[in-house]
PDB file of N, CA and C in Angstrom:
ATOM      1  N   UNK A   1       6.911  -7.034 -24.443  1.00  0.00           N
ATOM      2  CA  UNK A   1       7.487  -6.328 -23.321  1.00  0.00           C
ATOM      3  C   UNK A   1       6.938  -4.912 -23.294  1.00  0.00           C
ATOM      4  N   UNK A   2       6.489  -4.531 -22.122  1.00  0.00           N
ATOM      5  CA  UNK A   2       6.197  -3.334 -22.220  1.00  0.00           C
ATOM      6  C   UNK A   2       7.004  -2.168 -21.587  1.00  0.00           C
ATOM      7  N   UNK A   3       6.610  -0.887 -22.055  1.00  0.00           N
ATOM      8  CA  UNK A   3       7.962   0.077 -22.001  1.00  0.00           C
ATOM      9  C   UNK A   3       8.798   0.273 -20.441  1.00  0.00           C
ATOM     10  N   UNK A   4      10.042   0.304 -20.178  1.00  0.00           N
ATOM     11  CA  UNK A   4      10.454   0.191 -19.026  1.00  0.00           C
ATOM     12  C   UNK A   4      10.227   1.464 -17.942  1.00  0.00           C
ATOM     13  N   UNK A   5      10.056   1.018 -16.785  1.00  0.00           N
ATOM     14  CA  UNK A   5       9.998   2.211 -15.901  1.00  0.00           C
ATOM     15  C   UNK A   5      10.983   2.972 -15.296  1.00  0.00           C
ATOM     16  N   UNK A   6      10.575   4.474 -15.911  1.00  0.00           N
ATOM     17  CA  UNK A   6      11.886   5.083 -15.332  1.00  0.00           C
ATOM     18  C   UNK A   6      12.179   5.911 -13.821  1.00  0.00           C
ATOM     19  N   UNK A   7      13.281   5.725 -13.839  1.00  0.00           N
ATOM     20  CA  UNK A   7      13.470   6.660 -12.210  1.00  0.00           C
ATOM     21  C   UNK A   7      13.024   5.877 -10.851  1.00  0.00           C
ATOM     22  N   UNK A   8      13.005   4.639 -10.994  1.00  0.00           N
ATOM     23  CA  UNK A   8      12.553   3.553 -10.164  1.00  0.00           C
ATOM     24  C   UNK A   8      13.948   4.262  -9.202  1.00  0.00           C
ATOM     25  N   UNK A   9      12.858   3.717  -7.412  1.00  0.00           N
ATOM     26  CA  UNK A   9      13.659   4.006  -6.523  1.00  0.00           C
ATOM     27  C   UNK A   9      13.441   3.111  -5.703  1.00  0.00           C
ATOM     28  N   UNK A  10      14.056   2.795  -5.004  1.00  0.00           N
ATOM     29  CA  UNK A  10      13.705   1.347  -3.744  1.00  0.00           C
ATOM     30  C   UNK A  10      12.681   1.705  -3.112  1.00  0.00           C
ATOM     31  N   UNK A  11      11.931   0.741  -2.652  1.00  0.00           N
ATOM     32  CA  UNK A  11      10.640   1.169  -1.912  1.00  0.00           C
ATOM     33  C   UNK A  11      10.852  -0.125  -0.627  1.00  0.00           C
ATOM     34  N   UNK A  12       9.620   0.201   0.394  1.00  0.00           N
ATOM     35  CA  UNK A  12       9.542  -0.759   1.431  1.00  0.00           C
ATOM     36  C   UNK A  12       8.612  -2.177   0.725  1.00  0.00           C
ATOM     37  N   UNK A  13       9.002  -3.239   0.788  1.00  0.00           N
ATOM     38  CA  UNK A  13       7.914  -4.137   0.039  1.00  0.00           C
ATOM     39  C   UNK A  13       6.925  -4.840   0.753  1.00  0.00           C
ATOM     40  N   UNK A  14       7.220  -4.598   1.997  1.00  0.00           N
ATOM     41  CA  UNK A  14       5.723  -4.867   3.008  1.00  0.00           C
ATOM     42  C   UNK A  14       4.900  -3.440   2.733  1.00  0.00           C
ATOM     43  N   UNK A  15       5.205  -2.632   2.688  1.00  0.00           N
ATOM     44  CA  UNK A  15       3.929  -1.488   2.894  1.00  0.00           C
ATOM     45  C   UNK A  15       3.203  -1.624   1.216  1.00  0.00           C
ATOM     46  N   UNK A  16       4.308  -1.832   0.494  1.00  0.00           N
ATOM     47  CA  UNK A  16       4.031  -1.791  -0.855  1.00  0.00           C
ATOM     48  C   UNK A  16       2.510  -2.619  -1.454  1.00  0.00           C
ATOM     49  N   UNK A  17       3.389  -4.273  -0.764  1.00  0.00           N
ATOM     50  CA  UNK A  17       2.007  -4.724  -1.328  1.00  0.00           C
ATOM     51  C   UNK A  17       0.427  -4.560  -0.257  1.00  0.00           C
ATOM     52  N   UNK A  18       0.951  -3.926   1.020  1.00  0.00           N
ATOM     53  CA  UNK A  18      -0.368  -4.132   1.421  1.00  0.00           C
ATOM     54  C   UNK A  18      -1.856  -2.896   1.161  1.00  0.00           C
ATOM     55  N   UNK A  19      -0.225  -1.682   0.419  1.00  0.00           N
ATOM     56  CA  UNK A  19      -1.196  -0.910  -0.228  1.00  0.00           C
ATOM     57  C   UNK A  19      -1.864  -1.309  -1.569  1.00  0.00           C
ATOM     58  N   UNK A  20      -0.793  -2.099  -2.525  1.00  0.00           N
ATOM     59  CA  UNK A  20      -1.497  -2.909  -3.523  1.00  0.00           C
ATOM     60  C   UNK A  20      -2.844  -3.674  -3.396  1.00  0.00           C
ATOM     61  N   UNK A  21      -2.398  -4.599  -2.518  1.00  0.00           N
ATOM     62  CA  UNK A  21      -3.795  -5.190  -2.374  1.00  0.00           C
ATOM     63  C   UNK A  21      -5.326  -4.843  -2.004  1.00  0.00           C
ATOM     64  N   UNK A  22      -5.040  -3.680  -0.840  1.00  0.00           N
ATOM     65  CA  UNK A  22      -6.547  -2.918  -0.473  1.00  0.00           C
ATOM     66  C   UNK A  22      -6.589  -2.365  -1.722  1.00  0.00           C
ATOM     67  N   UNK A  23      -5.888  -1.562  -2.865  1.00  0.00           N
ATOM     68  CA  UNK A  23      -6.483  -1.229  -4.022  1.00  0.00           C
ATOM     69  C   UNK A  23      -6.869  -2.191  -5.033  1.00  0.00           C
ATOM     70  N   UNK A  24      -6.486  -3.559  -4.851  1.00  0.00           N
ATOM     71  CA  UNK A  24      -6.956  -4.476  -5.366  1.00  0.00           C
ATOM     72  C   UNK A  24      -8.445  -4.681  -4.946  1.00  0.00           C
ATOM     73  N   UNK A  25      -8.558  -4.953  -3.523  1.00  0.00           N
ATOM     74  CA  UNK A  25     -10.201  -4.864  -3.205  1.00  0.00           C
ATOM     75  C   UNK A  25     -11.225  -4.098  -3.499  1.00  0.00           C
ATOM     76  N   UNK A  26     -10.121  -2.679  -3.419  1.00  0.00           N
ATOM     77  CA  UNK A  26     -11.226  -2.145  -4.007  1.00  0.00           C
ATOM     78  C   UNK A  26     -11.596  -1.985  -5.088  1.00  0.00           C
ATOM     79  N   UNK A  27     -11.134  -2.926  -6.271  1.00  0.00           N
ATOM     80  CA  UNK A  27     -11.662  -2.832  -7.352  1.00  0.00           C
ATOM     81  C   UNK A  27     -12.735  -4.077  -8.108  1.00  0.00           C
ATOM     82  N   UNK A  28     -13.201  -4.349  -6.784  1.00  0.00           N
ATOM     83  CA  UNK A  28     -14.521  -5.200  -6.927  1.00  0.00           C
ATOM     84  C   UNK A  28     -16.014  -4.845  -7.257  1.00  0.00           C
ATOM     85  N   UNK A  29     -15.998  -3.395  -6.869  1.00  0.00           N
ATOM     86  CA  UNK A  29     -17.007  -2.470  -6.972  1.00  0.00           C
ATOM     87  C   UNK A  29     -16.558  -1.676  -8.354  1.00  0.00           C
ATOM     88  N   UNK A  30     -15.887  -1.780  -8.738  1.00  0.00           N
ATOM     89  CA  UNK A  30     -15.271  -0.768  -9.977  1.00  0.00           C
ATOM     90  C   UNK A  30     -15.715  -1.973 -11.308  1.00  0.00           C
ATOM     91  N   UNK A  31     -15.967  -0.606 -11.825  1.00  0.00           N
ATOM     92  CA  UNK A  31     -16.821  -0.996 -13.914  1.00  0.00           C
ATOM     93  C   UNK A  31     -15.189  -1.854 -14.171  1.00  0.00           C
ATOM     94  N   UNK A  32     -15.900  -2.777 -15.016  1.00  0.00           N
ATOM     95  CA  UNK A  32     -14.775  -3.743 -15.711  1.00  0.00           C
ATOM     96  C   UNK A  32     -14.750  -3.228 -16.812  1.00  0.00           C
ATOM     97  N   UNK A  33     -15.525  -2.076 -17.862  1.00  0.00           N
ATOM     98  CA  UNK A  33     -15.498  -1.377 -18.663  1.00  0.00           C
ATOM     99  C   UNK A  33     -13.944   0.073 -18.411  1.00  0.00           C
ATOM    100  N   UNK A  34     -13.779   0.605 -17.199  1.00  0.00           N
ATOM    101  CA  UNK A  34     -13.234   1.113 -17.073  1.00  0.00           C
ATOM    102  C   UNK A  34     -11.836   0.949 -16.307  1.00  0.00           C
ATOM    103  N   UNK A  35     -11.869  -0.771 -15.699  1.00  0.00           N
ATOM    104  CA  UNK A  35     -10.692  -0.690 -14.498  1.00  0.00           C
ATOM    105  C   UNK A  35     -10.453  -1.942 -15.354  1.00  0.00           C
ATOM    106  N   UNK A  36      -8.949  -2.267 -15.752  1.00  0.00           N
ATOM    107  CA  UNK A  36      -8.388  -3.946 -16.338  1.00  0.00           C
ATOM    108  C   UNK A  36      -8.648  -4.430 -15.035  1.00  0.00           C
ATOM    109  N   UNK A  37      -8.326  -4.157 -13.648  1.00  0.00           N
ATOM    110  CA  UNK A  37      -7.897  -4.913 -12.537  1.00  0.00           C
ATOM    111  C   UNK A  37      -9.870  -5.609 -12.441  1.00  0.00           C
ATOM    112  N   UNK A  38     -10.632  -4.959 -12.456  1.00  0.00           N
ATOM    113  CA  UNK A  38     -11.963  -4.869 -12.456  1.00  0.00           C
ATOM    114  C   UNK A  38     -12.634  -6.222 -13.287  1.00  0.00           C
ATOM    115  N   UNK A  39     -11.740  -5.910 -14.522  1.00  0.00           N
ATOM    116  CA  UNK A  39     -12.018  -7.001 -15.562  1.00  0.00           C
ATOM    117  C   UNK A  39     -11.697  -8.558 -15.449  1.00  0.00           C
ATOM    118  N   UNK A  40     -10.310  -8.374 -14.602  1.00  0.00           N
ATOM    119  CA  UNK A  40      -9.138  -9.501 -14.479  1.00  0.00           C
ATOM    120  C   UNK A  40     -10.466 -10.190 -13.041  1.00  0.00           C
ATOM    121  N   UNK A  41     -10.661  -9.453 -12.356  1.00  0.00           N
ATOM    122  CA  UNK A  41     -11.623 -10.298 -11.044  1.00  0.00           C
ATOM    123  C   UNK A  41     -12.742 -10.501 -11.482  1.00  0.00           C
ATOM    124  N   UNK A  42     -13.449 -10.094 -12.529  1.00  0.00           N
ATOM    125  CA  UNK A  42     -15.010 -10.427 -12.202  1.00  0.00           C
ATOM    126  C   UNK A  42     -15.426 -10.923 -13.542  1.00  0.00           C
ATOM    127  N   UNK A  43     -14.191 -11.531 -14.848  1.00  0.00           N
ATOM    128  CA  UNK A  43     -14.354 -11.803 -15.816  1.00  0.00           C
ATOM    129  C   UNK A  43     -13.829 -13.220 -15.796  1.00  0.00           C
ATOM    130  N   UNK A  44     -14.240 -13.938 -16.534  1.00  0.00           N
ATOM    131  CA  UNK A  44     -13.525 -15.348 -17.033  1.00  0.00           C
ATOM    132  C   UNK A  44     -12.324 -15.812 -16.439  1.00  0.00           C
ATOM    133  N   UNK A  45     -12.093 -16.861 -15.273  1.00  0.00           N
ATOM    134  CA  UNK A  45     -10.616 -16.949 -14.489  1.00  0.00           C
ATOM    135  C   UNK A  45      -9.470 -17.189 -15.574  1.00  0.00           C
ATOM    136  N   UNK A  46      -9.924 -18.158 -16.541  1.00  0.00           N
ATOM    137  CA  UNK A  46      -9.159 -18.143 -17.743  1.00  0.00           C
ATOM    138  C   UNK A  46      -8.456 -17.322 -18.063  1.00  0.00           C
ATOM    139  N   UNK A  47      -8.498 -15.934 -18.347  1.00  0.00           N
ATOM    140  CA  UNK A  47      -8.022 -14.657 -18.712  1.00  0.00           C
ATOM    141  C   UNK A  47      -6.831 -14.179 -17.959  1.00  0.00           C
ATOM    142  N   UNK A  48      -7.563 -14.398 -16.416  1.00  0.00           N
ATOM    143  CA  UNK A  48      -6.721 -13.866 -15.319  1.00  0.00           C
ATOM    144  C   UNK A  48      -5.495 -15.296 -15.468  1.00  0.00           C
ATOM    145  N   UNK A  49      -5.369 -16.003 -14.800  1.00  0.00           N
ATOM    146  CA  UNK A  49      -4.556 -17.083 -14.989  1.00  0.00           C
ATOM    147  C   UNK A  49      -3.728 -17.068 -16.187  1.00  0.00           C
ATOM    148  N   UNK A  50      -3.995 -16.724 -17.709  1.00  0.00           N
ATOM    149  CA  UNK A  50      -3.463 -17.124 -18.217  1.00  0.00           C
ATOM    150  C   UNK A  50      -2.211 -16.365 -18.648  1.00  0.00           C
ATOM    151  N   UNK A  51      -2.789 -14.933 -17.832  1.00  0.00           N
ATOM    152  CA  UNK A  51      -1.886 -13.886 -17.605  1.00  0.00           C
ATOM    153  C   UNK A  51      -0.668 -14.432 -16.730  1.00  0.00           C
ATOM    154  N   UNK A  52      -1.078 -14.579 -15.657  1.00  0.00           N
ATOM    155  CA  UNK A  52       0.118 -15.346 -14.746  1.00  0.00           C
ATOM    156  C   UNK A  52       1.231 -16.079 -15.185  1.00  0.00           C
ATOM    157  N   UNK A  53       0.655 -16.781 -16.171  1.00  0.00           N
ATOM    158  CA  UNK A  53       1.366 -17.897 -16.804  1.00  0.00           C
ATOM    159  C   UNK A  53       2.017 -16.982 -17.513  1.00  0.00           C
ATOM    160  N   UNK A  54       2.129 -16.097 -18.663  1.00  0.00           N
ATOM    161  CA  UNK A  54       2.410 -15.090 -19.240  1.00  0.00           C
ATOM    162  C   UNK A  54       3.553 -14.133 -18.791  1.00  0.00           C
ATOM    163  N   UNK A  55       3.018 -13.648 -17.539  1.00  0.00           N
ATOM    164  CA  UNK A  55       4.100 -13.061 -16.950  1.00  0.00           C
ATOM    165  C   UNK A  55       5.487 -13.811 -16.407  1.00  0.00           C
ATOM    166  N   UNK A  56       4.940 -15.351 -16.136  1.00  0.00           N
ATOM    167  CA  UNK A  56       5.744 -15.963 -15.200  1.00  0.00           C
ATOM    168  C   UNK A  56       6.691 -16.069 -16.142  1.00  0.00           C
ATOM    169  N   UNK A  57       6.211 -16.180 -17.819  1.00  0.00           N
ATOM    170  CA  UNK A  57       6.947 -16.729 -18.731  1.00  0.00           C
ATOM    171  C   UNK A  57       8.258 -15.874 -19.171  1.00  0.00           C
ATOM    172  N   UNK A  58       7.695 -14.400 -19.421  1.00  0.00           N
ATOM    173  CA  UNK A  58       8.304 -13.052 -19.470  1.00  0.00           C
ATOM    174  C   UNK A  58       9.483 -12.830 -18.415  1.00  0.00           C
ATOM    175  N   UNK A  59       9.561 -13.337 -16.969  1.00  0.00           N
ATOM    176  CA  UNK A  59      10.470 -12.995 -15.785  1.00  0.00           C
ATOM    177  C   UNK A  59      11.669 -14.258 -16.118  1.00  0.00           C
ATOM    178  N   UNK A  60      10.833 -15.253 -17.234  1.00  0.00           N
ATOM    179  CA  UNK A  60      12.043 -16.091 -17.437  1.00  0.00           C
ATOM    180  C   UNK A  60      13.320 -15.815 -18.279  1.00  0.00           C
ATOM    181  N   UNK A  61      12.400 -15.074 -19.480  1.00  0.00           N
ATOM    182  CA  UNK A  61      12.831 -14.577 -20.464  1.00  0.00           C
ATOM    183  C   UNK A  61      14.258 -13.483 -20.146  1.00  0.00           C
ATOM    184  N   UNK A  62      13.388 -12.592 -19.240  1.00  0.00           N
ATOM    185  CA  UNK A  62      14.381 -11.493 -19.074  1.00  0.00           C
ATOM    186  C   UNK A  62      15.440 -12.026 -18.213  1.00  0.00           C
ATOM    187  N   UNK A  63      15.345 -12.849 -17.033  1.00  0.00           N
ATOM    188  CA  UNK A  63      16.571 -13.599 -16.479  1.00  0.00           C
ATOM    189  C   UNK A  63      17.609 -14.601 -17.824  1.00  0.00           C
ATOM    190  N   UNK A  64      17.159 -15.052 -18.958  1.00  0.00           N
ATOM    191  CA  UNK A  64      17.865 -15.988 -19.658  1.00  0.00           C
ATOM    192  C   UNK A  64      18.610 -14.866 -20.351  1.00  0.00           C
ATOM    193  N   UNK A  65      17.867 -13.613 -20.181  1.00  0.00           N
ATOM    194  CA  UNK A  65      18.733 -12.217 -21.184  1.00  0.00           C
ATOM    195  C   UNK A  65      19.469 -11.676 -19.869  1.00  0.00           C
ATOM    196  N   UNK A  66      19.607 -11.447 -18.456  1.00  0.00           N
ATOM    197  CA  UNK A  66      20.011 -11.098 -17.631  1.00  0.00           C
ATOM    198  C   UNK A  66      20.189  -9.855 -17.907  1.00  0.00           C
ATOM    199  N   UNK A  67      18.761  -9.400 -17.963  1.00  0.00           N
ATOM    200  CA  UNK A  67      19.183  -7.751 -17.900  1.00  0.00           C
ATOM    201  C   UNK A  67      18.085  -7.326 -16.595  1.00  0.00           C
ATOM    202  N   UNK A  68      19.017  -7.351 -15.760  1.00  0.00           N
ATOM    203  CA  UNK A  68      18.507  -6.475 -14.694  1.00  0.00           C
ATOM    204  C   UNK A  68      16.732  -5.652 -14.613  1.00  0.00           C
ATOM    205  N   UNK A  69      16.837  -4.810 -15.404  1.00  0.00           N
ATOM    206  CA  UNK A  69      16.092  -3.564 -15.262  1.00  0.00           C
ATOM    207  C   UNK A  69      14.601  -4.403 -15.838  1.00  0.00           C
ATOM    208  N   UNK A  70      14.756  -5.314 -16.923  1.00  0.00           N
ATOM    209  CA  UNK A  70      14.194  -6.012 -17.678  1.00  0.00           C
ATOM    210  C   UNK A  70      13.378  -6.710 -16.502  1.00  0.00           C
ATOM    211  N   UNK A  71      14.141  -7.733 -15.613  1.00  0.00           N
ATOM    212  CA  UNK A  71      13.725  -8.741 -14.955  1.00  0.00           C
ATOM    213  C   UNK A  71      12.687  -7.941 -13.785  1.00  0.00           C
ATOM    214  N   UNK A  72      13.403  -7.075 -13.374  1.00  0.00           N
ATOM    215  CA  UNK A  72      12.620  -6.317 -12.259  1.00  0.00           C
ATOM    216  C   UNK A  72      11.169  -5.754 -12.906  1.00  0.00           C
ATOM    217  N   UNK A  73      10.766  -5.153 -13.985  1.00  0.00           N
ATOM    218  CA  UNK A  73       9.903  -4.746 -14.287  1.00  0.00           C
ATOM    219  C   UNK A  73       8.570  -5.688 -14.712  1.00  0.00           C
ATOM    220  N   UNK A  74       9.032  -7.229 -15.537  1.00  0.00           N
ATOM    221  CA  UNK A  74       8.399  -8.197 -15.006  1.00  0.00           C
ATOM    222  C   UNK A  74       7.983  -8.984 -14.119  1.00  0.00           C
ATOM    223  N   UNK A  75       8.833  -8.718 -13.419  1.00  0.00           N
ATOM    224  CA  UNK A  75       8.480  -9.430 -12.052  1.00  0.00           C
ATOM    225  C   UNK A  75       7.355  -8.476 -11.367  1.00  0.00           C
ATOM    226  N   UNK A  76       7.545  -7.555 -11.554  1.00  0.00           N
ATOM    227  CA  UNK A  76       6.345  -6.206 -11.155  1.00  0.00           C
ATOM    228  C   UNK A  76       4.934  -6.614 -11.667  1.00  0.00           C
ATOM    229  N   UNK A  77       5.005  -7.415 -12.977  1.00  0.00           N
ATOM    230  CA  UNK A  77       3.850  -7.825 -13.574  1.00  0.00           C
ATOM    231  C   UNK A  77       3.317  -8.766 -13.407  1.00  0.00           C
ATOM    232  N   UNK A  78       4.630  -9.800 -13.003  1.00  0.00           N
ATOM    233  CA  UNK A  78       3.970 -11.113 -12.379  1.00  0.00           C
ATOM    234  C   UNK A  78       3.244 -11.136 -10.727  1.00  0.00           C
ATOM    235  N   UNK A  79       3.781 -10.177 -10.342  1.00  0.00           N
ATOM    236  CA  UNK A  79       3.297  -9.740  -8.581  1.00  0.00           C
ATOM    237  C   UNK A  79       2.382  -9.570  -8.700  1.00  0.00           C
ATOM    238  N   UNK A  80       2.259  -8.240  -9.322  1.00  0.00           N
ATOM    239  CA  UNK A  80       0.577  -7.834  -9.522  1.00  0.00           C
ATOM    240  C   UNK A  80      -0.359  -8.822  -9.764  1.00  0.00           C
ATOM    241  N   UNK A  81      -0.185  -9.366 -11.342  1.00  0.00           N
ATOM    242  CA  UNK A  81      -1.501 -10.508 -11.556  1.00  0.00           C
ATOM    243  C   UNK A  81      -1.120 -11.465 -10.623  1.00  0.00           C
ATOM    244  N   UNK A  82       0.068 -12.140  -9.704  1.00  0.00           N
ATOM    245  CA  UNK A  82      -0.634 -12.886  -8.678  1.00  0.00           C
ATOM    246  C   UNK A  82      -1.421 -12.411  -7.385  1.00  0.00           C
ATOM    247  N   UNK A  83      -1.336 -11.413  -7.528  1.00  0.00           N
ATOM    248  CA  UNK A  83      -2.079 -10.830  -6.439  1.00  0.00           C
ATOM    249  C   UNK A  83      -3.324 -10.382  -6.471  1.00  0.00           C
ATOM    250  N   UNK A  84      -3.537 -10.467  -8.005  1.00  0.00           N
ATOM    251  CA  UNK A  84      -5.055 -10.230  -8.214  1.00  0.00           C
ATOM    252  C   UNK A  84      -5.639 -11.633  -8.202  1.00  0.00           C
ATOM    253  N   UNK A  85      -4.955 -12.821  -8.627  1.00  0.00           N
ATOM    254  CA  UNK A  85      -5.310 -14.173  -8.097  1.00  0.00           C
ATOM    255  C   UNK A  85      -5.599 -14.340  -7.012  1.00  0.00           C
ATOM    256  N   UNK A  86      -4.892 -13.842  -5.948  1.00  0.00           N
ATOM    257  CA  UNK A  86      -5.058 -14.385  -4.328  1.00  0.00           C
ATOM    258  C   UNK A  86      -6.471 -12.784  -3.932  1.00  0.00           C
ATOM    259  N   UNK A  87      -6.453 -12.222  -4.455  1.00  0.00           N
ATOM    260  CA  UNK A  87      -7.701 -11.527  -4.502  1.00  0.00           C
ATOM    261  C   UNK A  87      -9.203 -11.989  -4.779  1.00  0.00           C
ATOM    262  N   UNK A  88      -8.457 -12.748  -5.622  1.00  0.00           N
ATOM    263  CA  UNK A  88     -10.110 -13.192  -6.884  1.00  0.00           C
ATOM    264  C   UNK A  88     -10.404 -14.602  -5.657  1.00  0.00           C
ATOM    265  N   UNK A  89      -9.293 -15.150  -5.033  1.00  0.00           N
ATOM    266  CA  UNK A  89      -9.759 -16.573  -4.786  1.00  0.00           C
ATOM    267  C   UNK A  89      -9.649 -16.198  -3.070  1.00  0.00           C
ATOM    268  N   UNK A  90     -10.003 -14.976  -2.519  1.00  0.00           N
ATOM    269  CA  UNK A  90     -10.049 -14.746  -1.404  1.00  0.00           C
ATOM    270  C   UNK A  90      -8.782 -15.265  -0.229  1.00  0.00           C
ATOM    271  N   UNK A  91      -7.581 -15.580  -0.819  1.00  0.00           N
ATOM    272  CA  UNK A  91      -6.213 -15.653  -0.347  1.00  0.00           C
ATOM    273  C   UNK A  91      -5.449 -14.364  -0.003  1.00  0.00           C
ATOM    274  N   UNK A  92      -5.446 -14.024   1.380  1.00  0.00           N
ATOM    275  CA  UNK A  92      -5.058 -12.883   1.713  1.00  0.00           C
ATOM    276  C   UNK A  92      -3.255 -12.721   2.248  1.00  0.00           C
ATOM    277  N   UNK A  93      -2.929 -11.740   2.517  1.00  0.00           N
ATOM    278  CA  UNK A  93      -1.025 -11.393   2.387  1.00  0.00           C
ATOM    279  C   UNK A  93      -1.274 -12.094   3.516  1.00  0.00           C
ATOM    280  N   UNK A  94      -1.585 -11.771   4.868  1.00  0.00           N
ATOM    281  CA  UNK A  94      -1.483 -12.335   6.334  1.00  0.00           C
ATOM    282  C   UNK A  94      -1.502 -13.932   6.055  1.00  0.00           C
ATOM    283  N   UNK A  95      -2.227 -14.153   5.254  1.00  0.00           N
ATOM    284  CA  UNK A  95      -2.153 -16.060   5.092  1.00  0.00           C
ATOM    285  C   UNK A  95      -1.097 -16.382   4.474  1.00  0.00           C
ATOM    286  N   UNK A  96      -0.948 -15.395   3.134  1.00  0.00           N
ATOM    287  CA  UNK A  96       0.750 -16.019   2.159  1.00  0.00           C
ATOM    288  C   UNK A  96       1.584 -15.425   2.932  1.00  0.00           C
ATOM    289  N   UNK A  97       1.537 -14.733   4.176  1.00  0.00           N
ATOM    290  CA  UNK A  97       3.100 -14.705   5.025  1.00  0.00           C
ATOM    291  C   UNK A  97       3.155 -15.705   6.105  1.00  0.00           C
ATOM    292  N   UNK A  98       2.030 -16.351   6.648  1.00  0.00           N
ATOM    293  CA  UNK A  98       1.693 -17.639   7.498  1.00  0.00           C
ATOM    294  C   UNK A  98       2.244 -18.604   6.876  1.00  0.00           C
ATOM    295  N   UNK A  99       1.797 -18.904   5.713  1.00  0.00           N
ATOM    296  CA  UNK A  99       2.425 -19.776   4.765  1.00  0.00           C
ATOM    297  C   UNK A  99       4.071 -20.099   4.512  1.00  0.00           C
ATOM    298  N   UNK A 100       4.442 -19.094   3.668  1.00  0.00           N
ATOM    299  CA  UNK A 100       6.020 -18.643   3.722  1.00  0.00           C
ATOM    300  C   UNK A 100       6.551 -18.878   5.156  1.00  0.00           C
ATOM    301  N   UNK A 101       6.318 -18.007   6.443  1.00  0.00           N
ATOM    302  CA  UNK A 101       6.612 -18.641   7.395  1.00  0.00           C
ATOM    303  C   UNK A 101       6.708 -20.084   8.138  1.00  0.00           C
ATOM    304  N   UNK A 102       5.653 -20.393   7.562  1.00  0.00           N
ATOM    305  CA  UNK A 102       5.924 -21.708   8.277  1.00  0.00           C
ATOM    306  C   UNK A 102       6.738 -22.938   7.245  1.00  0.00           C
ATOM    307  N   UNK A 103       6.927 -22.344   6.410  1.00  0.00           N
ATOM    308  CA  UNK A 103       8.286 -23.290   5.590  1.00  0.00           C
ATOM    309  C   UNK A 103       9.863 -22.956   6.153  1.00  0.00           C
ATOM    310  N   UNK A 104       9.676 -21.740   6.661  1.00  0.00           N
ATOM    311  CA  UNK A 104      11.128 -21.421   6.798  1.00  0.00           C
ATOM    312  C   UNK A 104      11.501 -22.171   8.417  1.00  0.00           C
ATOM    313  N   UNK A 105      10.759 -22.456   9.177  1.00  0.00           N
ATOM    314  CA  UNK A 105      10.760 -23.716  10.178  1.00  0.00           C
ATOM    315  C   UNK A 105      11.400 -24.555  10.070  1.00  0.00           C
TER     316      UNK A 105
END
C-alpha cells in the first residue's frame, strides 16, 4: 500500500479524467527512462496488465477492510493503470462512455 493522500477534496470526474488521459498521450513521446507512465505504454504489455490485476486486487482488499480513505486511494490506482490500458490499446473515454451508455438502455 502506498502512503495515503492527504487533504483530498472532491473534484469533477469528467474533467478529471479527460485531463488524465491527454496527459496520458502525451506520454508516448516521453523517455521510459524518465516517465513510469512512458514505461507502462511502450514496454512489455505484461507489466502494464499485470499491474491492473494488482490494483484491482488492492481495491478488494481495502473494501474487505472497509476503510474508506484506503479504498478511494486504490481505486485512484486502479483508474489510472486502466487508463493507461485503454491508452496503450487505442480505446478512448468518448468510446468507454458510448459503451457504458449503451448498457444503461
Amino acid at each position: 500500500m502506498g502512503e495515503r493522500t492527504a487533504n483530498v477534496q472532491d473534484g469533477n470526474l469528467g474533467e478529471t479524467l479527460q485531463s488524465l488521459a491527454a496527459t496520458l498521450h502525451g506520454r508516448w513521446d516521453a523517455s521510459p527512462q524518465e516517465s513510469y507512465t512512458a514505461r507502462l505504454l511502450q514496454g512489455k504489455p505484461d507489466k502494464l496488465l499485470s499491474k491492473v490485476a494488482e490494483e484491482a486486487a488492492e481495491v478488494i482488499m481495502a473494501c474487505k477492510d472497509d476503510d474508506h480513505d484506503h479504498i478511494r486511494y486504490e481505486a485512484g490506482d486502479l483508474v489510472y493503470h486502466l487508463l493507461v490500458v485503454l491508452e496503450r490499446y487505442g480505446v478512448t473515454l468518448d468510446e468507454l462512455a458510448g459503451e457504458l451508455n449503451a448498457r444503461m438502455r
